[in-house]
C-alpha atoms as a PDB file:
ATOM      1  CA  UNK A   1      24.566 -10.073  11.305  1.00  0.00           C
ATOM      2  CA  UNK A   2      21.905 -13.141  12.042  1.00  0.00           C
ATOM      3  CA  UNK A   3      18.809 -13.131   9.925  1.00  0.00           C
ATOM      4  CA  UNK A   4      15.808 -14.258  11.555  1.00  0.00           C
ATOM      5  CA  UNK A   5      14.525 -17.673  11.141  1.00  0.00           C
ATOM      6  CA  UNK A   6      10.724 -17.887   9.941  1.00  0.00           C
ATOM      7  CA  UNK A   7       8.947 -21.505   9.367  1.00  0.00           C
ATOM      8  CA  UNK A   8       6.111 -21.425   6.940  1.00  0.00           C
ATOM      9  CA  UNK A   9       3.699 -24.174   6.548  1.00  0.00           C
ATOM     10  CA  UNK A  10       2.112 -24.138   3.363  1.00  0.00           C
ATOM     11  CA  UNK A  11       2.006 -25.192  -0.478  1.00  0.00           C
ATOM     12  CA  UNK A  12       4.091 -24.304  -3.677  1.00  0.00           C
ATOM     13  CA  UNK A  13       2.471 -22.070  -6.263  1.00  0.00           C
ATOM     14  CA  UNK A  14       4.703 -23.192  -8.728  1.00  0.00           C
ATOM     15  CA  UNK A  15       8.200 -25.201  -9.043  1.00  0.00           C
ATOM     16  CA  UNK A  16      10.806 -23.150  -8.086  1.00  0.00           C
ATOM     17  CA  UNK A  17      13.107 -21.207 -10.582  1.00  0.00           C
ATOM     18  CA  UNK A  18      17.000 -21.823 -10.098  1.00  0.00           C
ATOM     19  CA  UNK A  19      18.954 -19.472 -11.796  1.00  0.00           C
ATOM     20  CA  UNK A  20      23.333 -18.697 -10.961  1.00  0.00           C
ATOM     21  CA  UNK A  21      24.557 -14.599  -9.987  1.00  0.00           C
ATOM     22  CA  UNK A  22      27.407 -13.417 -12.074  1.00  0.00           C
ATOM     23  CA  UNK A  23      29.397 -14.892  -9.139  1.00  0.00           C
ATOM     24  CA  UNK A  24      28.457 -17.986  -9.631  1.00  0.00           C
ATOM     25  CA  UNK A  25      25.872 -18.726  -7.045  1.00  0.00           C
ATOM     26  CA  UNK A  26      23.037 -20.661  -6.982  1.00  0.00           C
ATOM     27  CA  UNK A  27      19.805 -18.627  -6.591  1.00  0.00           C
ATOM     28  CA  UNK A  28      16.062 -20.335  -6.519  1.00  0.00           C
ATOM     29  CA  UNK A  29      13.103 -18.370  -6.486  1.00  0.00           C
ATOM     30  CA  UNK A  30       9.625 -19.464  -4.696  1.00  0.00           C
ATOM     31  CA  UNK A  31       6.252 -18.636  -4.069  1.00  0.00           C
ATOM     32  CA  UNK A  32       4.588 -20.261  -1.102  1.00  0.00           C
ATOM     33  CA  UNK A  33       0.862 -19.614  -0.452  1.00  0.00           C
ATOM     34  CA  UNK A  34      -0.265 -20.238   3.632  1.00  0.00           C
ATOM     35  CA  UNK A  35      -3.658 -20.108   4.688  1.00  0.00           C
ATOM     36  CA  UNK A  36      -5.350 -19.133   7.900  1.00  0.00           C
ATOM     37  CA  UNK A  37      -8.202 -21.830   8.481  1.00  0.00           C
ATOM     38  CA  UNK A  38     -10.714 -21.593  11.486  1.00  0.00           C
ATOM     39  CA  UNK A  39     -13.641 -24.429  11.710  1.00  0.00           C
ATOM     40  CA  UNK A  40     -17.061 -23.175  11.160  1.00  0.00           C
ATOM     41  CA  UNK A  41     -19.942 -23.839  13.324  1.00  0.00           C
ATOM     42  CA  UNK A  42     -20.941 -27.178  11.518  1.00  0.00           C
ATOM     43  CA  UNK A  43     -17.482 -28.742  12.536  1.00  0.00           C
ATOM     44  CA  UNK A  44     -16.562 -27.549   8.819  1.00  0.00           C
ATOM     45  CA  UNK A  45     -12.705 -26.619   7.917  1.00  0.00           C
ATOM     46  CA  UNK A  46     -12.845 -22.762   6.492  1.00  0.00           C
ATOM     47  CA  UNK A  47      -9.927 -20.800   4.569  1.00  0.00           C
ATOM     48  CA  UNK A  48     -10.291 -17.154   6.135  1.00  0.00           C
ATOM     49  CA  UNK A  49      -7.409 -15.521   4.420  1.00  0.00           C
ATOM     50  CA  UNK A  50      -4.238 -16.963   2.522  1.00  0.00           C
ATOM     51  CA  UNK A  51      -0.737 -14.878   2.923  1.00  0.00           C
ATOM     52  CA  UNK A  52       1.826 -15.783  -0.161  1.00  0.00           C
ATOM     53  CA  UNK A  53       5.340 -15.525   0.578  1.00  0.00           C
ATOM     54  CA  UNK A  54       7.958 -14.861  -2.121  1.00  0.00           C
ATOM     55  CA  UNK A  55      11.235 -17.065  -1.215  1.00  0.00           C
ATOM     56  CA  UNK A  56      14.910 -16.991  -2.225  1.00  0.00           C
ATOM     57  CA  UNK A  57      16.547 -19.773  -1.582  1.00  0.00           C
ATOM     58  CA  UNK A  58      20.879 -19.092  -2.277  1.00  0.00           C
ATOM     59  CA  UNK A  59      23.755 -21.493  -2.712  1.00  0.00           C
ATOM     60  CA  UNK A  60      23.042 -25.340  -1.017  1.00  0.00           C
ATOM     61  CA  UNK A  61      19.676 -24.683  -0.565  1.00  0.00           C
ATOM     62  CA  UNK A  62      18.443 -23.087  -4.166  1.00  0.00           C
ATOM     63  CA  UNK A  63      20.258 -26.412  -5.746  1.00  0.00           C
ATOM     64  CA  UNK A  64      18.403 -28.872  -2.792  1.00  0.00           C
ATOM     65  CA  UNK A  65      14.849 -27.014  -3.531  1.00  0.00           C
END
């Protein structure tokens, strides 16, 4: 089975957490917060909502992040 692929542009809450399963794999937790911005009538930058995304991150990856 193929997961789906999803890119996320957006800022760490926190540093992530890197913990190992009982099998021995690398596991690293994340929070990333994205926000939805729209410019204003003065030409002004404006955050209209902010979705936070909890992330695992397993084996290569948990250890790179």
């Amino acid at each position: 089975m193929t997961l789906p692929t999803i890119t996320a542009i957006g800022r760490l809450s926190a540093d992530p957490s890197l913990r190992f399963s009982g099998a021995g794999k690398a596991v690293a937790k994340l929070s990333i917060a994205c926000n939805d911005n729209k410019r204003d009538e003065q030409g002004t930058w404006q955050t209209i909502s902010t979705t936070w995304l909890d992330v695992s991150l397993w084996d290569t990856e948990a250890e790179t992040a």
